[in-house]
C-alpha atoms as a PDB file:
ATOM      1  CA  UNK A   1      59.339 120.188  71.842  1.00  0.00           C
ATOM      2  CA  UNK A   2      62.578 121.870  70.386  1.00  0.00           C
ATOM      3  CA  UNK A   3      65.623 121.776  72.131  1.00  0.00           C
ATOM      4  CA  UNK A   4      66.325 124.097  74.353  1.00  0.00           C
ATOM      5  CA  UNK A   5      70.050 126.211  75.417  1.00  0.00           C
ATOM      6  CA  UNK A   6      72.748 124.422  77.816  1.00  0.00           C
ATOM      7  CA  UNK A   7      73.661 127.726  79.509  1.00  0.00           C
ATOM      8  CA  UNK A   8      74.896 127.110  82.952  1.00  0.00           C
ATOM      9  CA  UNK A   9      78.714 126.384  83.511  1.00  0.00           C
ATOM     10  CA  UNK A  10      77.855 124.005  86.006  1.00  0.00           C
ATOM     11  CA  UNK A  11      75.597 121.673  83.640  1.00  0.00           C
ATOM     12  CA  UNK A  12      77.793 121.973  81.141  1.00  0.00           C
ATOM     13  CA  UNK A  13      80.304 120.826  83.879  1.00  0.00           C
ATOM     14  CA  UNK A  14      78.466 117.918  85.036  1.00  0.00           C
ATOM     15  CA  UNK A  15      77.475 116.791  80.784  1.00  0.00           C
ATOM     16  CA  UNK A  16      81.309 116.876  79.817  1.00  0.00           C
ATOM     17  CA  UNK A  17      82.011 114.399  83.262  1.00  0.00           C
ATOM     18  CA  UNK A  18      79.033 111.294  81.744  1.00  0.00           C
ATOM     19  CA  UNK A  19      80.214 108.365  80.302  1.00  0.00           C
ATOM     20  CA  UNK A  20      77.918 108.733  77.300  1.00  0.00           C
ATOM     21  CA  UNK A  21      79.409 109.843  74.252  1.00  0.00           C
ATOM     22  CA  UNK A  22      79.368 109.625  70.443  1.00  0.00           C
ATOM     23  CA  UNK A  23      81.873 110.440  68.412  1.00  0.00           C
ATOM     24  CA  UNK A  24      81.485 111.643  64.448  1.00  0.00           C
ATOM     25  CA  UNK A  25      83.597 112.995  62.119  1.00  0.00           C
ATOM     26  CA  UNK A  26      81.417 116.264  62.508  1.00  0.00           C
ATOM     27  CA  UNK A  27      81.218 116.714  66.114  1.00  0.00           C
ATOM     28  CA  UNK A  28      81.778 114.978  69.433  1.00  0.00           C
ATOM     29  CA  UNK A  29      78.460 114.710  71.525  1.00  0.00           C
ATOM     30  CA  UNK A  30      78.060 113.736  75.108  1.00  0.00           C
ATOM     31  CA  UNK A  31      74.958 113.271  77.022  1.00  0.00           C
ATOM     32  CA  UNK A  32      73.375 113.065  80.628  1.00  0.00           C
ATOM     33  CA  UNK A  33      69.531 112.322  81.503  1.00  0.00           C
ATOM     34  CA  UNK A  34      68.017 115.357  83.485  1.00  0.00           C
ATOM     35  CA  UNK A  35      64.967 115.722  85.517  1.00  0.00           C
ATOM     36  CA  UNK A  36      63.013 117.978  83.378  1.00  0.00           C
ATOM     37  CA  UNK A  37      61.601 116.355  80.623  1.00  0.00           C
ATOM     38  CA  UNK A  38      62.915 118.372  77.955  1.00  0.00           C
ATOM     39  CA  UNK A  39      66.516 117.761  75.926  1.00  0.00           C
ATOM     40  CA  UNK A  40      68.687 120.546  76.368  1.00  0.00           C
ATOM     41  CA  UNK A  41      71.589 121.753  74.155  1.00  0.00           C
ATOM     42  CA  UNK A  42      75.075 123.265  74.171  1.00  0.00           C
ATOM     43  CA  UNK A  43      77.261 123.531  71.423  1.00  0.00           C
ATOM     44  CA  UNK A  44      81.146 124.611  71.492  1.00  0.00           C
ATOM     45  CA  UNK A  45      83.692 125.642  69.174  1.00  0.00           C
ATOM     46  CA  UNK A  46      87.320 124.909  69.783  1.00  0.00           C
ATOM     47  CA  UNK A  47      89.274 127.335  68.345  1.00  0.00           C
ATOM     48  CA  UNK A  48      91.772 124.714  66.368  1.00  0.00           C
ATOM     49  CA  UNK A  49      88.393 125.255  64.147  1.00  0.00           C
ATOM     50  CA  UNK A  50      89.397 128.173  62.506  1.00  0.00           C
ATOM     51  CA  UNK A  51      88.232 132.224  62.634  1.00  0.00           C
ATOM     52  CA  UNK A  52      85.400 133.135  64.632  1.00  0.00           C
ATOM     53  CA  UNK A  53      83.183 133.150  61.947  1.00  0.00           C
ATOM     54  CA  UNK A  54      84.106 129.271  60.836  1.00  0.00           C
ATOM     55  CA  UNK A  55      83.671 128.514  64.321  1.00  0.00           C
ATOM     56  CA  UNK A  56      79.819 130.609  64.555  1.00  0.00           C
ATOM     57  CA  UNK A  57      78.527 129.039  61.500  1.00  0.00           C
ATOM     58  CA  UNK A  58      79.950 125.282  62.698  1.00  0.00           C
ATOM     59  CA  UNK A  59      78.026 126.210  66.424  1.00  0.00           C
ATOM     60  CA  UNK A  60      75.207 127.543  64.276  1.00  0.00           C
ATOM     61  CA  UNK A  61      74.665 124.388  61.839  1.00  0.00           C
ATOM     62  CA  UNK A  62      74.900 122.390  64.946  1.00  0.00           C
ATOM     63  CA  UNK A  63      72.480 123.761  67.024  1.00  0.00           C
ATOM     64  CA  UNK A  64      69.895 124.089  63.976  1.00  0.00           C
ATOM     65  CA  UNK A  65      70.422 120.470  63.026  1.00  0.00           C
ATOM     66  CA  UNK A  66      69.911 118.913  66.568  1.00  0.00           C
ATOM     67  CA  UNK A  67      67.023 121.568  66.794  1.00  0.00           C
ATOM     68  CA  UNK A  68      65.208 120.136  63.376  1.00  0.00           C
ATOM     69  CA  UNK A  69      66.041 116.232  65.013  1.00  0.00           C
ATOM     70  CA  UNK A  70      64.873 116.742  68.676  1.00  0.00           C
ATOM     71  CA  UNK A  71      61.889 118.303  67.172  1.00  0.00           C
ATOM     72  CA  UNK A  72      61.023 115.273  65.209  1.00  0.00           C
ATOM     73  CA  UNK A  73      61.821 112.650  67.574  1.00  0.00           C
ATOM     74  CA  UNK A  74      59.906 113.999  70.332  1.00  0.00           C
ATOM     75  CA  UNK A  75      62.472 112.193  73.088  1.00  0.00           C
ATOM     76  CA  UNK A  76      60.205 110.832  75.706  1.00  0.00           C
ATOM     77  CA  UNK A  77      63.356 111.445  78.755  1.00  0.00           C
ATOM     78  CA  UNK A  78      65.134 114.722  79.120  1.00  0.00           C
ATOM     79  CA  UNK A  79      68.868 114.767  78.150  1.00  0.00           C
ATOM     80  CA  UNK A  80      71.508 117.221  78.313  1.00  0.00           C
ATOM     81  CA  UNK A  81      73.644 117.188  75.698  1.00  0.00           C
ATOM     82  CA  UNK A  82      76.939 118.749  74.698  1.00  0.00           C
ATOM     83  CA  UNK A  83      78.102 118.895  71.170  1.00  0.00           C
ATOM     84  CA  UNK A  84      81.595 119.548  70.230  1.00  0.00           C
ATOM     85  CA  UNK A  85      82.133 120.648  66.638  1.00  0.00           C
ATOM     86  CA  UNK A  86      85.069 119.169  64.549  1.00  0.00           C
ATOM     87  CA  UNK A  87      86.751 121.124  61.385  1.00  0.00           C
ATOM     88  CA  UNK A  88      84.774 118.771  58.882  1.00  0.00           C
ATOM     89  CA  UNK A  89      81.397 120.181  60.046  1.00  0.00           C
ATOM     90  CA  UNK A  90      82.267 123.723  58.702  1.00  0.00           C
ATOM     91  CA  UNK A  91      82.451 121.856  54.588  1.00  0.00           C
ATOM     92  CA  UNK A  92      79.952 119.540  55.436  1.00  0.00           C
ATOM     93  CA  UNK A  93      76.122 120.329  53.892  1.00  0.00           C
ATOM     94  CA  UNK A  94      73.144 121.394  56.171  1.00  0.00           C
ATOM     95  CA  UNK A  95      71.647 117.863  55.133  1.00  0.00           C
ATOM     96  CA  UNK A  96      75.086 115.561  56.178  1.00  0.00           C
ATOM     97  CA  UNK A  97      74.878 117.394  59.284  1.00  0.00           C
ATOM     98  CA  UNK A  98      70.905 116.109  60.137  1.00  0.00           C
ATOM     99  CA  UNK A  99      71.707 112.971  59.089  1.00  0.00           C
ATOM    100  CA  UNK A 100      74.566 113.008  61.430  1.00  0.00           C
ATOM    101  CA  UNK A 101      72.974 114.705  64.583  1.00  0.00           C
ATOM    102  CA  UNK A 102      70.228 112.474  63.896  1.00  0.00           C
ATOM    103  CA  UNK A 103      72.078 108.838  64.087  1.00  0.00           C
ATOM    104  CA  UNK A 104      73.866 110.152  66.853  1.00  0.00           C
ATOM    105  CA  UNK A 105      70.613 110.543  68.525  1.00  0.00           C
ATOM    106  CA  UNK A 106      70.071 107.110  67.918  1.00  0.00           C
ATOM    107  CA  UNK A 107      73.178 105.627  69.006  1.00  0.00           C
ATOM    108  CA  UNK A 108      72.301 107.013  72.695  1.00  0.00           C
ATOM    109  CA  UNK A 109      69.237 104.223  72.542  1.00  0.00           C
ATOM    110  CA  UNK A 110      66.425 104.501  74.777  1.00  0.00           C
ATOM    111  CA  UNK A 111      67.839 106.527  77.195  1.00  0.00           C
ATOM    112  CA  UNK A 112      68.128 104.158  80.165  1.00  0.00           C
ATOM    113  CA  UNK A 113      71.861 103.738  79.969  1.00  0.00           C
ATOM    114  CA  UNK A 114      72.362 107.774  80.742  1.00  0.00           C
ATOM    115  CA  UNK A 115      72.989 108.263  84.628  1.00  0.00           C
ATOM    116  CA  UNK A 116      71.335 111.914  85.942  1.00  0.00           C
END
């Protein structure tokens, strides 16, 4: 099941208030356990990043890379999760980036430690 879009202001909200987070050089992630079985992604931008187009092609590489891991994991709980980008991501190769999202992914565990 690929990941799908964090849209609502009010999810995004209630993702940026959980105690779970990660932090990476590439991005800050946070996470939350929903009800519906599937993970569910936003990315931001600040704008300390750069232009708009550093910042697009950081939210871009982001969002593909947790797309490719979520895909391949298969996570057996839903999560929301909120990814931050940091300035390194936009130098950074589409491979560090995978590798990144995807022992971030591991760092949340099991899943039983995020609160809904």
């Amino acid at each position: 099941m690929d990941a799908a879009r964090l849209r609502r202001n009010g999810d995004i909200a209630a993702v940026r208030e959980a105690n779970v987070a990660v932090q990476h050089r590439l991005f800050a992630l946070r996470a939350r356990a929903n009800d519906l079985g599937m993970t569910r992604l936003a990315v931001s931008a600040p704008r300390s990043l750069g232009t708009a187009v550093a910042r697009n092609r950081a939210r871009r590489r982001l969002r593909e890379a947790f797309r490719i891991v979520v895909k391949d994991r298969r996570p057996a709980i839903g999560r929301d999760i909120l990814v931050t980008a940091r300035r390194d991501v936009v130098a950074a190769s589409p491979a560090a980036v995978r590798e990144a999202a995807a022992r971030a992914l591991a760092a949340l565990g099991s899943g039983e430690a995020l609160a809904p």
